[in-house]
Protein backbone atom coordinates (compact mmCIF):
# COMPACT_ATOMS: atom_id res chain seq x y z
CA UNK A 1 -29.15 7.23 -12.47
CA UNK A 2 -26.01 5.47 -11.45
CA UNK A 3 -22.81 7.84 -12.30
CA UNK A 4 -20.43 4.96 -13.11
CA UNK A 5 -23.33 3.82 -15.66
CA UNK A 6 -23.64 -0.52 -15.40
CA UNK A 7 -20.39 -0.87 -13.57
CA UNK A 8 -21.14 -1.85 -9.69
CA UNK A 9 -19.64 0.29 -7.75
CA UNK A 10 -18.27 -1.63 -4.88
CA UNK A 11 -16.64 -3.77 -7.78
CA UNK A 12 -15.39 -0.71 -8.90
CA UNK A 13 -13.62 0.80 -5.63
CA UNK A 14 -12.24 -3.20 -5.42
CA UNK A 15 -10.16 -3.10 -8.68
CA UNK A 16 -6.71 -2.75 -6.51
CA UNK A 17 -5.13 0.32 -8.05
CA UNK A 18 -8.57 2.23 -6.87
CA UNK A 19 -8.84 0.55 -3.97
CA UNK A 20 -4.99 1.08 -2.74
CA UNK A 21 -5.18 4.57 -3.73
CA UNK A 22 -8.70 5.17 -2.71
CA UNK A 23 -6.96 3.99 0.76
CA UNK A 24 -3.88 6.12 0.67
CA UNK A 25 -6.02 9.02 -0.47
CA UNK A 26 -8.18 9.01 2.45
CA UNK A 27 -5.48 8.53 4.70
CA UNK A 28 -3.67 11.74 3.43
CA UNK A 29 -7.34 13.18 3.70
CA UNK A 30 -7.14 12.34 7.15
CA UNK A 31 -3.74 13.72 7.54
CA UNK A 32 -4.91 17.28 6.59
CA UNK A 33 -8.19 16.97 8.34
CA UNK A 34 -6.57 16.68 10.88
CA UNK A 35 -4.03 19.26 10.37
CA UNK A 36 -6.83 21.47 9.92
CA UNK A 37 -8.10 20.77 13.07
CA UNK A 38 -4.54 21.19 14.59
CA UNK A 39 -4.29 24.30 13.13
CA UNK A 40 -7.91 25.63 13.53
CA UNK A 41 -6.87 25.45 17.25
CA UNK A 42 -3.37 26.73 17.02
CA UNK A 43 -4.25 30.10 15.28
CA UNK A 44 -6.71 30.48 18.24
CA UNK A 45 -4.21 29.92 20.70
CA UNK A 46 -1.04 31.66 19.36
CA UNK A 47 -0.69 34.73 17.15
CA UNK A 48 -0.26 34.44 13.69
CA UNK A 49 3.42 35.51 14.05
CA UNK A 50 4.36 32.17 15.82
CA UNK A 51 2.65 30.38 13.99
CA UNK A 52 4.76 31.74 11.20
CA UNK A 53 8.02 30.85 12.83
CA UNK A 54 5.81 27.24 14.08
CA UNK A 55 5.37 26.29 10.61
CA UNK A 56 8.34 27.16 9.46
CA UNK A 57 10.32 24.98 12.06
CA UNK A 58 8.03 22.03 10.84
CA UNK A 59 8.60 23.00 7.10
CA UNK A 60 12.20 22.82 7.70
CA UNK A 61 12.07 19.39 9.52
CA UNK A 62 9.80 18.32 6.82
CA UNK A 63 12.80 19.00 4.23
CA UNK A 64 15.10 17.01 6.67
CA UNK A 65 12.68 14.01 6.29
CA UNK A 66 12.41 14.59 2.38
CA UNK A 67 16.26 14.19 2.23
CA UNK A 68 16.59 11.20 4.90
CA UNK A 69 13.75 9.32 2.70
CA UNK A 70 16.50 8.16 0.03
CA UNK A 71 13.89 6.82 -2.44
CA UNK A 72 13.48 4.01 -0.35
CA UNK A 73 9.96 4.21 -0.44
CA UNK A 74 9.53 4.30 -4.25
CA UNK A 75 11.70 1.07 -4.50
CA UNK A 76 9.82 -0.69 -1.58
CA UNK A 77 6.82 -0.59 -3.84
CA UNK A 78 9.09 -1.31 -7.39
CA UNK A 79 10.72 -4.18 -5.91
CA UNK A 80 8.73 -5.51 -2.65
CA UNK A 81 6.66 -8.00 -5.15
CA UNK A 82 9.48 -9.41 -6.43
CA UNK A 83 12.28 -9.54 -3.46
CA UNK A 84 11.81 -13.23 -1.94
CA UNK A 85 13.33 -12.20 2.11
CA UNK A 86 11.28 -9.15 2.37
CA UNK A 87 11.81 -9.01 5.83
CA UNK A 88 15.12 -7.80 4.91
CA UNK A 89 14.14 -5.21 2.49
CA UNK A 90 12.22 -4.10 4.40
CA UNK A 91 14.52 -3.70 7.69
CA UNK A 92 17.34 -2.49 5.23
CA UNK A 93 14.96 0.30 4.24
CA UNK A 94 13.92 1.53 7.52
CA UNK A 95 17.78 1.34 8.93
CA UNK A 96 19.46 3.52 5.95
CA UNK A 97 16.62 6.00 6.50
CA UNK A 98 16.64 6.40 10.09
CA UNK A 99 20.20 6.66 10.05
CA UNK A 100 20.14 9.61 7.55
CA UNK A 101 17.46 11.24 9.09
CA UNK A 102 19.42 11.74 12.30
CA UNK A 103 22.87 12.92 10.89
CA UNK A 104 20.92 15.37 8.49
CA UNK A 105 18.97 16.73 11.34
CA UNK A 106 22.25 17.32 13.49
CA UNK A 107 23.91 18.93 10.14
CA UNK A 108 20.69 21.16 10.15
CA UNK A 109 20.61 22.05 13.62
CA UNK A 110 24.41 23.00 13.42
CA UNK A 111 24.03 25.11 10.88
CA UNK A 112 20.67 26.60 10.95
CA UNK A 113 22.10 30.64 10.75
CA UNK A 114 23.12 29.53 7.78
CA UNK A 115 20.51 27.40 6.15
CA UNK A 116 17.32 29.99 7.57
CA UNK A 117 18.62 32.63 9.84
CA UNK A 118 14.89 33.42 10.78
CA UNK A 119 14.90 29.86 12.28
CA UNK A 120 17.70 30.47 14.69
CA UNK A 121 14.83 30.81 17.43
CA UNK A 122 15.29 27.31 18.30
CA UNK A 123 18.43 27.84 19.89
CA UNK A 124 16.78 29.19 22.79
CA UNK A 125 15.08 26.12 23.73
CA UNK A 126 16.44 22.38 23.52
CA UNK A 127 12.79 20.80 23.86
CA UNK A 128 12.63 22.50 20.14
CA UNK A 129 15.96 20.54 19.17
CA UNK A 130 15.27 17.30 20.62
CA UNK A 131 11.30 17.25 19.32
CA UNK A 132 13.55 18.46 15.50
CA UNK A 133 15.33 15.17 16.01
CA UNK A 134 12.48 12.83 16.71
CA UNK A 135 9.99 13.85 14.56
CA UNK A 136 12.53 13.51 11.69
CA UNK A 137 13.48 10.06 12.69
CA UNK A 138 9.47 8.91 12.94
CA UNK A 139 8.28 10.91 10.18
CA UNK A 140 10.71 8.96 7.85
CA UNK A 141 9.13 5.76 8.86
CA UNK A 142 5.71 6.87 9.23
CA UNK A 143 5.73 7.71 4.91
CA UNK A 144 8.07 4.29 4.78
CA UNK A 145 5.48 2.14 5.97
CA UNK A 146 2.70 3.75 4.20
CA UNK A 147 4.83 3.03 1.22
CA UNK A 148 5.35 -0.76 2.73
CA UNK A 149 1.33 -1.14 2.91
CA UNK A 150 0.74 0.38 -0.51
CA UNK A 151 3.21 -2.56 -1.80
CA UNK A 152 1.65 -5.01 -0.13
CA UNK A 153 -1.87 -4.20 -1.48
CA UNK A 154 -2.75 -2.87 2.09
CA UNK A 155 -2.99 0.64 2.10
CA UNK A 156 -6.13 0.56 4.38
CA UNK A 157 -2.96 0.39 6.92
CA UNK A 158 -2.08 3.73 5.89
CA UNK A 159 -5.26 4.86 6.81
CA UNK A 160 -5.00 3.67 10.26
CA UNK A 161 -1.61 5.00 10.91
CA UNK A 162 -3.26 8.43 10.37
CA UNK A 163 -5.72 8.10 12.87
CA UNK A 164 -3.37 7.65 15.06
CA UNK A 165 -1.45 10.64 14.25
CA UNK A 166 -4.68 12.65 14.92
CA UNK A 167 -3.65 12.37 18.99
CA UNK A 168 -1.35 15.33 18.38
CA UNK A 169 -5.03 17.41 18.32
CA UNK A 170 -5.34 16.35 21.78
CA UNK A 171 -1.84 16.81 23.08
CA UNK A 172 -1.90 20.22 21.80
CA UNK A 173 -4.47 21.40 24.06
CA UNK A 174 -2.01 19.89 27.37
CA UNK A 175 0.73 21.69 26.04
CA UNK A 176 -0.61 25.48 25.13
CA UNK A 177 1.11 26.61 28.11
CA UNK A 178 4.81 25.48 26.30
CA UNK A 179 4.13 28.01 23.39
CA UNK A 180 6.12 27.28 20.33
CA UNK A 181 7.69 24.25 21.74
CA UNK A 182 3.97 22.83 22.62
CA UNK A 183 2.94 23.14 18.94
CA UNK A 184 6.02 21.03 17.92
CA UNK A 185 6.07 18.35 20.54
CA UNK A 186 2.48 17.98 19.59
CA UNK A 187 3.49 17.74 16.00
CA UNK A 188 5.86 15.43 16.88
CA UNK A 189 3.96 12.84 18.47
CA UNK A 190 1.57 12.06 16.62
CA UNK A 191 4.21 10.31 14.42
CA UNK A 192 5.93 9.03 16.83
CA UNK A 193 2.63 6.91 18.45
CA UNK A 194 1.84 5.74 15.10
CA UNK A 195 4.84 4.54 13.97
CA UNK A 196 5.24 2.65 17.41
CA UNK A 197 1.79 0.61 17.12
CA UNK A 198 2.53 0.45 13.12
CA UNK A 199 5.50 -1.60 13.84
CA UNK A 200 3.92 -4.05 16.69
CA UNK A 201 0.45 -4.40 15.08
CA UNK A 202 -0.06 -3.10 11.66
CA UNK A 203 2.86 -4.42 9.77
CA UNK A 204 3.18 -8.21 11.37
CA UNK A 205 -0.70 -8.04 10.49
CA UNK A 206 0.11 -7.38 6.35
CA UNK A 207 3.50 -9.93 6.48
CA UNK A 208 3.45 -12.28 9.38
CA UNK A 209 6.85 -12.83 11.00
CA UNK A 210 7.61 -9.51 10.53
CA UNK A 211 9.96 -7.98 13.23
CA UNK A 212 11.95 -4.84 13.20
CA UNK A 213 15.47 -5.50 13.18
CA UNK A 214 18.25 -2.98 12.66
CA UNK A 215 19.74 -4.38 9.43
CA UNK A 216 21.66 -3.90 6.29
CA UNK A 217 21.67 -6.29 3.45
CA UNK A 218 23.77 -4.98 0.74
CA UNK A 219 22.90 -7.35 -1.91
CA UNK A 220 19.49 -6.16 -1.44
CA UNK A 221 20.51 -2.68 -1.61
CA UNK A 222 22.42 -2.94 -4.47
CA UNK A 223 19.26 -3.97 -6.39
CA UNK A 224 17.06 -1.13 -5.07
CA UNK A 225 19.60 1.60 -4.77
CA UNK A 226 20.27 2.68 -8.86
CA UNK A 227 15.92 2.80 -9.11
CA UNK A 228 15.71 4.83 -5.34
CA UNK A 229 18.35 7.13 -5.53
CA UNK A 230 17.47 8.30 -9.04
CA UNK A 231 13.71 8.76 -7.38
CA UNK A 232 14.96 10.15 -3.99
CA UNK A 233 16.41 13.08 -6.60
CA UNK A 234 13.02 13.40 -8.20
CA UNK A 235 11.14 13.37 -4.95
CA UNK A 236 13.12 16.24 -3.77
CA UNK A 237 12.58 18.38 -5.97
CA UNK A 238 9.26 17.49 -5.72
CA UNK A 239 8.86 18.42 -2.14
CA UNK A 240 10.88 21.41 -2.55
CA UNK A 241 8.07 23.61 -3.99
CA UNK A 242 5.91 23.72 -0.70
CA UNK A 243 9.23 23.36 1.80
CA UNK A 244 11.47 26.01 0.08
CA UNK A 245 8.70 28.14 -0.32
CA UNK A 246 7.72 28.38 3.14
CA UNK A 247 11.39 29.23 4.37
CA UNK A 248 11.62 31.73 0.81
CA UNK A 249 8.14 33.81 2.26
CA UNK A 250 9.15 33.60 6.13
CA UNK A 251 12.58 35.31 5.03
CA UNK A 252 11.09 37.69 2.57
CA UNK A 253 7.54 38.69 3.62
CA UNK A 254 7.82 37.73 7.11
CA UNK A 255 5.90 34.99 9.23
CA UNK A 256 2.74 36.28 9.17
CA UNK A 257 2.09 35.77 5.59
CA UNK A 258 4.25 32.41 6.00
CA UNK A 259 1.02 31.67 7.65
CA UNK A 260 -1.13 32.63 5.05
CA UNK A 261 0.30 30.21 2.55
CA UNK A 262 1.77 26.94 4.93
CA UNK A 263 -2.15 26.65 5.36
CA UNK A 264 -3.54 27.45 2.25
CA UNK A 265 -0.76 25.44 1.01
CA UNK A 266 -1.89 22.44 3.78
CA UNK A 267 -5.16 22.49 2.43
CA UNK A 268 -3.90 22.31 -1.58
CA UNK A 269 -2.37 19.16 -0.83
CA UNK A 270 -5.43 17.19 0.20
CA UNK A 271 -5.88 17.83 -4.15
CA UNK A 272 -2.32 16.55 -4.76
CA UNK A 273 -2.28 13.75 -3.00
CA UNK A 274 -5.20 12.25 -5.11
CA UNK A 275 -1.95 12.34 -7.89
CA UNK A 276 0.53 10.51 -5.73
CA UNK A 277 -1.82 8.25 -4.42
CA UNK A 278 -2.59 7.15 -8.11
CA UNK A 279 0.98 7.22 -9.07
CA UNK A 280 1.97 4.92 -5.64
CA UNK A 281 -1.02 2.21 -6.51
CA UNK A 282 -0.43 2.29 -10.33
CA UNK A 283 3.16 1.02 -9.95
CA UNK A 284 2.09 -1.27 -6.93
CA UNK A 285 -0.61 -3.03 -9.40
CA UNK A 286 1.41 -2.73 -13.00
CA UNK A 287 5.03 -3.17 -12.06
CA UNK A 288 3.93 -7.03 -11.78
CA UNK A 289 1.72 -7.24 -14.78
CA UNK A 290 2.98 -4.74 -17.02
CA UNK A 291 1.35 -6.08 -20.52
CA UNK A 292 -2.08 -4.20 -18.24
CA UNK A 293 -0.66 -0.92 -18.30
CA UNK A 294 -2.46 0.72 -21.11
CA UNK A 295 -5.54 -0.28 -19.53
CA UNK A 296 -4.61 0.81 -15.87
CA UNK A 297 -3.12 4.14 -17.02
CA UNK A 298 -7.01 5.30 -18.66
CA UNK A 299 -8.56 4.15 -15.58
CA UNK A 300 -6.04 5.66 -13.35
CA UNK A 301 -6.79 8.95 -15.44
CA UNK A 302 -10.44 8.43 -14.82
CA UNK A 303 -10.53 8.12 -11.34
CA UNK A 304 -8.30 10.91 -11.14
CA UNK A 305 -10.76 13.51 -12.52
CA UNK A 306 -13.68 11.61 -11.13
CA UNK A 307 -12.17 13.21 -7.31
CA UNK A 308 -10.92 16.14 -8.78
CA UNK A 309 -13.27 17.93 -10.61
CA UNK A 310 -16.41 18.08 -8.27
CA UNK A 311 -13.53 18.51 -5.40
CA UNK A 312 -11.98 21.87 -7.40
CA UNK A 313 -15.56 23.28 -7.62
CA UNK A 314 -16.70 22.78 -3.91
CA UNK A 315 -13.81 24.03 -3.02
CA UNK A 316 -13.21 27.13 -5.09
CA UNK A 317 -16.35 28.48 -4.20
CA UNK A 318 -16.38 27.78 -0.72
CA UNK A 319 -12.66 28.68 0.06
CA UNK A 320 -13.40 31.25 1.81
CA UNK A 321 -15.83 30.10 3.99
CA UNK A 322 -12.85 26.53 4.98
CA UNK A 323 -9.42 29.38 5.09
CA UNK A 324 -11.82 31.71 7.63
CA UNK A 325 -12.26 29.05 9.86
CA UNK A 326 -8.86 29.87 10.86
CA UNK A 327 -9.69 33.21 11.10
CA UNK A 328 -10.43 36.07 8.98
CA UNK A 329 -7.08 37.13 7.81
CA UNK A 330 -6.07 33.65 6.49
CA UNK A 331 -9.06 33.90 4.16
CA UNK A 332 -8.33 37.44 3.13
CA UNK A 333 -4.38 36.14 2.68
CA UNK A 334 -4.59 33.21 1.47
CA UNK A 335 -7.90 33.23 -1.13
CA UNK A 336 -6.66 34.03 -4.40
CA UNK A 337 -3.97 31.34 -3.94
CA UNK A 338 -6.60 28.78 -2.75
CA UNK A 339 -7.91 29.09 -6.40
CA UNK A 340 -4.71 28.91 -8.45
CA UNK A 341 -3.32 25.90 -6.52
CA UNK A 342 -6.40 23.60 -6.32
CA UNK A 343 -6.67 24.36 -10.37
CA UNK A 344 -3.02 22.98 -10.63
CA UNK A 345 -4.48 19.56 -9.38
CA UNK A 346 -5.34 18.74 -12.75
CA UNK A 347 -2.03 19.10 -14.55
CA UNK A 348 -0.67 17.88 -11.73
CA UNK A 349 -2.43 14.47 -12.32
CA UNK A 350 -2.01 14.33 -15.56
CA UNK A 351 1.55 14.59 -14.72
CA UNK A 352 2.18 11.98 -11.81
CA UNK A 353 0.21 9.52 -14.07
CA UNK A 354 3.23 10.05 -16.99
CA UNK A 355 5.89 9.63 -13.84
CA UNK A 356 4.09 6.14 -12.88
CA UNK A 357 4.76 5.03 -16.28
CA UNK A 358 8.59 5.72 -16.23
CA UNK A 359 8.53 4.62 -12.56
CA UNK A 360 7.25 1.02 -13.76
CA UNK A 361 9.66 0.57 -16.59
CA UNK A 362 12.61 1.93 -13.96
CA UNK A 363 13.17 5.03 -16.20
CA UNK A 364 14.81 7.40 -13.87
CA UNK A 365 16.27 10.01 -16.28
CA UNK A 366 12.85 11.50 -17.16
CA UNK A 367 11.48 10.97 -13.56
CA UNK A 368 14.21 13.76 -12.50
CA UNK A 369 14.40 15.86 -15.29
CA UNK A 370 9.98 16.06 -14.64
CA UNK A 371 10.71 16.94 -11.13
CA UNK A 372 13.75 19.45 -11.51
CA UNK A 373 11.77 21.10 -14.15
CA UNK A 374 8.78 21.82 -11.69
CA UNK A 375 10.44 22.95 -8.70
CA UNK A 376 13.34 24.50 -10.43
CA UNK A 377 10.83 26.98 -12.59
CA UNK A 378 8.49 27.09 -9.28
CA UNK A 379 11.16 28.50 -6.96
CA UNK A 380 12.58 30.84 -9.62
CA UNK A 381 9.86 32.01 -11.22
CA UNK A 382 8.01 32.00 -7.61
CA UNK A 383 10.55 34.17 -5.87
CA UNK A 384 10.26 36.82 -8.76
CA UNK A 385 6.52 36.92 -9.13
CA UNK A 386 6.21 37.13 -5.02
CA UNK A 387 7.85 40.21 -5.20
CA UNK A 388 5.89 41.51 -7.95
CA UNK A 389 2.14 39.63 -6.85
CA UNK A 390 2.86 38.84 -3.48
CA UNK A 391 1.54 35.77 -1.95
CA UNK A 392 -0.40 34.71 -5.45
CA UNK A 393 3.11 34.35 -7.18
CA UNK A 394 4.06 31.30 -5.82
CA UNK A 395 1.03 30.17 -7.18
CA UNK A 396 1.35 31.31 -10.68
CA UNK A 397 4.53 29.97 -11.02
CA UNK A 398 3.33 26.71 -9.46
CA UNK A 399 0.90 26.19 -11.84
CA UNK A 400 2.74 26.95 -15.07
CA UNK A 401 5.43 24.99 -14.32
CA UNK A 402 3.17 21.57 -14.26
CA UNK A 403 0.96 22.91 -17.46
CA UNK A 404 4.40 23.51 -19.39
CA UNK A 405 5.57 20.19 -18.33
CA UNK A 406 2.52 18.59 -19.26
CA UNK A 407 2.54 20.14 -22.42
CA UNK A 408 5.45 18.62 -23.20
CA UNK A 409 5.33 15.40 -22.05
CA UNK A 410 2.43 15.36 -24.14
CA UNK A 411 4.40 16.42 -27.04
CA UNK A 412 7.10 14.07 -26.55
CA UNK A 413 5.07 11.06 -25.75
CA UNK A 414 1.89 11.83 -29.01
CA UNK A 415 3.86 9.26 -31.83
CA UNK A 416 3.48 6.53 -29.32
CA UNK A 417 0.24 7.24 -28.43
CA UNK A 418 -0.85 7.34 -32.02
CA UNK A 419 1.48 4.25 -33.25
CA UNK A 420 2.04 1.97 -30.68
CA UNK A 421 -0.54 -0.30 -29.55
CA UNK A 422 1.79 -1.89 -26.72
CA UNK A 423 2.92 1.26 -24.65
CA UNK A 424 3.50 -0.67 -22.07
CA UNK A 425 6.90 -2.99 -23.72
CA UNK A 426 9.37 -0.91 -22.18
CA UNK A 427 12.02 -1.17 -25.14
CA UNK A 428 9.70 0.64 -27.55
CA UNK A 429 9.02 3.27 -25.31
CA UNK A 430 12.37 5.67 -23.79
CA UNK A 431 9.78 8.72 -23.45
CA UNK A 432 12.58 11.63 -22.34
């Protein structure tokens, strides 16, 4: 019996919002494949206290990245279609965001007794600074370019680019006798290698002509910035969940159960990224044909729970079986909040998919008040119930923040989903 009935399924997987985020999903599946492979063979190289203070360091350059992104990425794929000199978007993009990723990791740096006093370790070596530097700089065009190839249709790129990355498994075993500062400089080029072939081969493949080129076009700027800065706000406090988190528990429980939850936390996002990646290739496909967006938001919802579901089950049952391959005290850690998070996935879908929406009609009030809802309640509600559940609370707090929010999106958004036909005309439709 075929499960998608008489639809032919490699017509199916062509239609380009599955395709582009059937792409950027397995891409980000690659990504934490092979972060599970990285870490599989950290945890049996190093205790479980550095890698506390290892993941930490990452978590916190990860936060410097989230910052130095801008939005830029979200307005690539808004505006990419319909900017004529994309060379120069392009180039403009990359330039702002390097730039910002280098002052904000020297701000970090500076003050890091104040930021995370339990990171202040990385005073006592200045491989740890330098690698902090550089794999800020390349991360923020790694995620720009897989935003560039999701605009262009060409996510497949994405997938590539993580491939790449995976050479930081292989590095890691030359540099075991660095400690701390081997994990990092491992972690930090992998990046680094991909965005370097990305740039000579990848990207002149998608656009031809292409060249990287320090620039700044402020015309073009000026028509991206209002949409990006509104989402850079939104994406923060998105990413702040998983990044504050990590520095909240290394601080307050110490870094062994940091540990616990940066991989049971690494693992989680292989189910959230199935919601971005819809959210990304929705707006790539419907910002230039919006009168499809009804359609494209059912199938988008679809596909979603199509991955999801049989994903949660596999996974819930044999959680144990993936966190122990890391050894036994990450699955007798990190279990219980296996099971809340990957259960999140589905509100969390259900969410991102209402976010495309507002992305595509360049609503950005609603976009940040989403976002600042989630993370805010998350981190608040997470810092109290750790105390009182322990690792789990993060969890709980995690996961009623996006069924809340869902609710009421749901709430807000039910008289146009009864009355209007159209959804998709953005004057009839303000949502929040």
């Amino acid at each position: 019996m075929n499960y998608l009935g008489d639809i032919n399924p490699i017509a199916y997987l062509r239609d380009p919002v599955r395709n582009n985020a059937l792409f950027f999903m397995a891409a980000n599946a690659i990504n934490a494949l092979i972060g599970f492979f990285f870490w599989t063979l950290a945890a049996r190289s190093y205790t479980v206290e550095d890698i506390g203070r290892a993941t930490a360091l990452i978590s916190a350059a990860n936060l410097v990245v989230i910052f130095a992104g801008l939005g830029m990425g979200i307005g690539v794929i808004r505006f990419l279609s319909e900017e004529k000199n994309k060379n120069a978007l392009i180039n403009t993009a990359f330039t702002i965001s390097e730039a910002t990723a280098l002052i904000l990791s020297l701000i970090f740096i500076l003050g890091i007794t104040v930021w995370s006093p339990a990171l202040a370790f990385i005073y006592d070596n200045y491989l740890l600074i330098v690698m902090f530097i550089v794999f800020a700089v390349f991360s923020v065009i790694q995620s720009l370019l897989s935003f560039t190839f999701i605009a262009f249709g060409a996510a497949r790129y994405s997938f590539y680019q993580s491939l790449i990355v995976g050479i930081k498994v292989i590095i890691l075993i030359f540099l075991v006798h660095l400690g701390i500062a081997g994990v990092f400089a491992s972690f930090t080029l992998g990046p680094v290698t991909a965005v370097i072939i990305a740039n000579i081969i990848f990207l002149p493949a998608v656009y031809r002509g292409y060249k990287f080129i320090p620039s700044f076009n402020r015309a073009i700027l000026n028509t991206i910035f209002r949409f990006s800065f509104g989402n850079y706000l939104g994406d923060i406090f998105k990413s702040l969940t998983g990044v504050l988190a990590a520095l909240i528990i290394i601080n307050l429980l110490g870094a062994e159960t940091n540990a616990y939850f940066y991989v049971t936390w690494l693992i989680s996002g292989i189910f959230f990224t199935v919601s971005y990646s819809i959210n990304y290739s929705l707006i790539a496909a419907t910002a230039p044909h919006p009168e499809q967006l009804r359609k494209q938001i059912v199938k988008a919802l679809k596909f979603a729970l199509l991955i999801l579901i049989p994903a949660i089950i596999v996974v819930y049952f044999a959680g144990g079986f993936i966190l122990s391959l890391f050894g036994k005290e990450y699955a007798q850690g990190g279990l219980d909040l296996l099971h809340i998070l990957i259960v999140s996935s589905i509100p969390v879908a259900v969410n991102e998919i209402y976010i495309a929406v507002y992305r595509i009609r360049k609503q950005i009030k609603p976009i940040i008040l989403i976002y600042g809802f989630i993370a805010l309640f998350s981190i608040g509600a997470g810092y109290i119930l750790l105390k009182i559940l322990g690792l789990t609370g993060i969890g709980v707090a995690w996961l009623s923040a996006h069924c809340i929010m869902m609710m009421i999106l749901f709430g807000i958004n039910l008289k146009y989903i009864r009355s209007d036909p159209t959804p998709c005309r953005e004057a009839k439709h303000r949502g929040l």
